[in-house]
Structures are given as C-alpha cells and as structure tokens.
N, C-alpha and C. Protein backbone atom coordinates (compact mmCIF):
# COMPACT_ATOMS: atom_id res chain seq x y z
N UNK A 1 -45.89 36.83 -68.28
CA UNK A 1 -45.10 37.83 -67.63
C UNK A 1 -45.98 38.92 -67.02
N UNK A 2 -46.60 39.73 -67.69
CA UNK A 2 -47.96 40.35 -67.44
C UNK A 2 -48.72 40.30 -65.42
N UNK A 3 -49.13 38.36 -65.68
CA UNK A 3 -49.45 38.02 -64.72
C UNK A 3 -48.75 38.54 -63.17
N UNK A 4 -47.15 37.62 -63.72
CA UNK A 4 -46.09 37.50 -62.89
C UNK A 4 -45.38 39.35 -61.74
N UNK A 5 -45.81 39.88 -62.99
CA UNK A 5 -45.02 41.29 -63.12
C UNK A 5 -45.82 41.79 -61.68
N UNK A 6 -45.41 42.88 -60.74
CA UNK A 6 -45.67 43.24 -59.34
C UNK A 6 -46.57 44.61 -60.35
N UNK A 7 -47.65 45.51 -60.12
CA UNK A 7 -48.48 46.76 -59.78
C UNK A 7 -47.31 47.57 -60.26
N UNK A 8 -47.56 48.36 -61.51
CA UNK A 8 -46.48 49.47 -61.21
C UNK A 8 -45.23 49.12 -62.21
N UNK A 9 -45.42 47.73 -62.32
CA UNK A 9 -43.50 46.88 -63.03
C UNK A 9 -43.59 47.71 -64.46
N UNK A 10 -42.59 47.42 -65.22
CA UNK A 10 -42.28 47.48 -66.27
C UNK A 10 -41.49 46.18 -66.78
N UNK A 11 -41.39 46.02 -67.89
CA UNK A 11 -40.66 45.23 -68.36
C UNK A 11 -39.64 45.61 -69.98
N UNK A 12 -38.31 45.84 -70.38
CA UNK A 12 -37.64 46.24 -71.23
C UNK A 12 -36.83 45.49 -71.94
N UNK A 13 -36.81 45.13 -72.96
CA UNK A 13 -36.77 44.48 -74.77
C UNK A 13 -36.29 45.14 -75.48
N UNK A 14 -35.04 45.17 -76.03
CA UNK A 14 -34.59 45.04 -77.28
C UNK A 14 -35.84 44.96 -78.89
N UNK A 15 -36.31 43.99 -78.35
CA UNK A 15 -37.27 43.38 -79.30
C UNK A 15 -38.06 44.81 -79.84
N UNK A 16 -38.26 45.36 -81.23
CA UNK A 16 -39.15 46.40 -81.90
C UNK A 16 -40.00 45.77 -82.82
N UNK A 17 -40.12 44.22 -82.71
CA UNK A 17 -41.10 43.68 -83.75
C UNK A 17 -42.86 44.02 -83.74
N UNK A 18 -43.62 44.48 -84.33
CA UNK A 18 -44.89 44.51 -84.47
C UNK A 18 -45.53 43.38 -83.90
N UNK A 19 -45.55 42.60 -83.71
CA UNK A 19 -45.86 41.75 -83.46
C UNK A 19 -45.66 41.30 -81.76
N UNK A 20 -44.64 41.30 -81.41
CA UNK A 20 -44.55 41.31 -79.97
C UNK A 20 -45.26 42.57 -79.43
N UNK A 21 -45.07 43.57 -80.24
CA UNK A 21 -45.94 45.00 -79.50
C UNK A 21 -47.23 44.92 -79.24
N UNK A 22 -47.98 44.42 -80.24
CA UNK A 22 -49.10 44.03 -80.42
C UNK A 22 -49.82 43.36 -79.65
N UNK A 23 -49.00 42.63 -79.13
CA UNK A 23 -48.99 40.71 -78.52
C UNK A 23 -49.25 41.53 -76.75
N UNK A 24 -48.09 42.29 -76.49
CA UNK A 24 -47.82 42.36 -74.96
C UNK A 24 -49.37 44.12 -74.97
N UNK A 25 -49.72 44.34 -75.86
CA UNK A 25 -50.62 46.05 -75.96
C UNK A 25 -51.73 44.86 -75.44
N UNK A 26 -51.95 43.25 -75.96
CA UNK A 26 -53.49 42.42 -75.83
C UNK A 26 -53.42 42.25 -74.73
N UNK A 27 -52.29 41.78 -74.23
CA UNK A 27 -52.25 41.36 -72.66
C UNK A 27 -52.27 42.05 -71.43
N UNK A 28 -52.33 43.71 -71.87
CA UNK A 28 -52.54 44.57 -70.57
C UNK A 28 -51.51 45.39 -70.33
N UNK A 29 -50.55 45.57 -71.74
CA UNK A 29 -49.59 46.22 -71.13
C UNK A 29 -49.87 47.51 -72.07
N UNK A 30 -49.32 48.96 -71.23
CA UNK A 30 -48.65 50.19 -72.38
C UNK A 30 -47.43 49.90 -73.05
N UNK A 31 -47.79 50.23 -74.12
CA UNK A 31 -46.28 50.29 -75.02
C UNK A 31 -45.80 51.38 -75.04
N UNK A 32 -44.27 51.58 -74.70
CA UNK A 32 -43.80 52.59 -75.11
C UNK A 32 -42.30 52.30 -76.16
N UNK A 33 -42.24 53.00 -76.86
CA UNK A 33 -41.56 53.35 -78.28
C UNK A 33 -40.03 54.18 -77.24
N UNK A 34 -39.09 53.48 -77.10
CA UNK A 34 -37.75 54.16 -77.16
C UNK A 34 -36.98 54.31 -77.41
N UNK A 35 -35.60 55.48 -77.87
CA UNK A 35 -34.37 55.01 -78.61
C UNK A 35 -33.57 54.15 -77.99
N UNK A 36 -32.74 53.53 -79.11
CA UNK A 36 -32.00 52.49 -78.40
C UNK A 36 -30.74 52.99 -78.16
N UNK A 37 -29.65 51.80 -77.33
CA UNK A 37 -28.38 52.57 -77.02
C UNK A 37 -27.48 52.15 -78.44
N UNK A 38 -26.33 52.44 -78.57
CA UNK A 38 -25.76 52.32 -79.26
C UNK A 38 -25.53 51.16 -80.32
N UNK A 39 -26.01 51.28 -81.93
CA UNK A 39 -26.10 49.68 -81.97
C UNK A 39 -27.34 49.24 -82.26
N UNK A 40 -28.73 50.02 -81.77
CA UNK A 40 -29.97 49.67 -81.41
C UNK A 40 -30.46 50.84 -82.08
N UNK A 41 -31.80 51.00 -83.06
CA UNK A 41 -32.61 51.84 -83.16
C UNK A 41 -33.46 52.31 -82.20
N UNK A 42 -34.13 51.00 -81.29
CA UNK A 42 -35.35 51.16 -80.39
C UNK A 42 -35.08 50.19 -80.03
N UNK A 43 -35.86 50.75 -78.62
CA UNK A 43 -36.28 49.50 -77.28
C UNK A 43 -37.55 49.79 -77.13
N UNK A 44 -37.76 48.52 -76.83
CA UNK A 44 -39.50 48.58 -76.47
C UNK A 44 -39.86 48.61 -74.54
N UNK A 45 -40.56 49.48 -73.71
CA UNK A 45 -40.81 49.35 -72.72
C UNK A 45 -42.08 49.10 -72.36
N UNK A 46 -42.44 48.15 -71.80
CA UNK A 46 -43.93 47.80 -71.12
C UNK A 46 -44.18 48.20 -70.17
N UNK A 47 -45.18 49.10 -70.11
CA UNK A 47 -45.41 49.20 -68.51
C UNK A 47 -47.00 48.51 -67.76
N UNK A 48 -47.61 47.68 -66.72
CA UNK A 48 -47.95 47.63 -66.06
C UNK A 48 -48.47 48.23 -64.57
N UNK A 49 -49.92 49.42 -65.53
CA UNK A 49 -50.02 49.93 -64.13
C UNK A 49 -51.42 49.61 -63.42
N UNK A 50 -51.36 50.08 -62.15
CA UNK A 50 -52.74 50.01 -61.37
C UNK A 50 -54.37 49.50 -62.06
N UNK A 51 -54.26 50.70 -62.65
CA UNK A 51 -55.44 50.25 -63.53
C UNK A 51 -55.84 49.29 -64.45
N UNK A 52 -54.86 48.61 -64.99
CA UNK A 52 -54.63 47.64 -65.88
C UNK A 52 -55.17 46.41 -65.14
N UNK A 53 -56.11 45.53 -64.61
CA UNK A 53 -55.93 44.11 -64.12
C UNK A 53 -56.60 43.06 -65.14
C-alpha cells in the first residue's frame, strides 16, 4: 500500500493493533494515534509524506 499510495496520501484503519503499527512505522509510514467514532476507542492514521521514499 505504501508503494501504491500517491506523495502526500494517507491511509485510515480501525485497526489499533501493535503490531500493524509497527508493521506500516517499517514501511515508511507516520503513525498517528486517533480517537475513534462511536463504538471505537482509536483509529489509526498513516500518513505518507514527501520525504519518506
């Protein structure tokens, strides 16, 4: 996904497992930590920027 993703993308998950965080932090992405909506503790957001290749 990483690859796929355009300069700039983000990508947003449900998913708060350690392990996926971990997984997508190796591959080039920022993690960010957010509350979730209703129902949800946290969402996880990836972002993909410039500097990252």
């Amino acid at each position: 996904m990483h690859n796929l993703l355009k300069e700039d993308g983000f990508l947003v998950t449900y998913c708060a497992k350690g392990v996926v965080k971990r997984t997508m932090k190796e591959v080039g992405f920022e993690i960010v930590v957010l509350d979730g909506p209703p129902g949800k503790r946290q969402m996880t957001r990836a972002n993909k920027f410039i500097s990252q290749k």
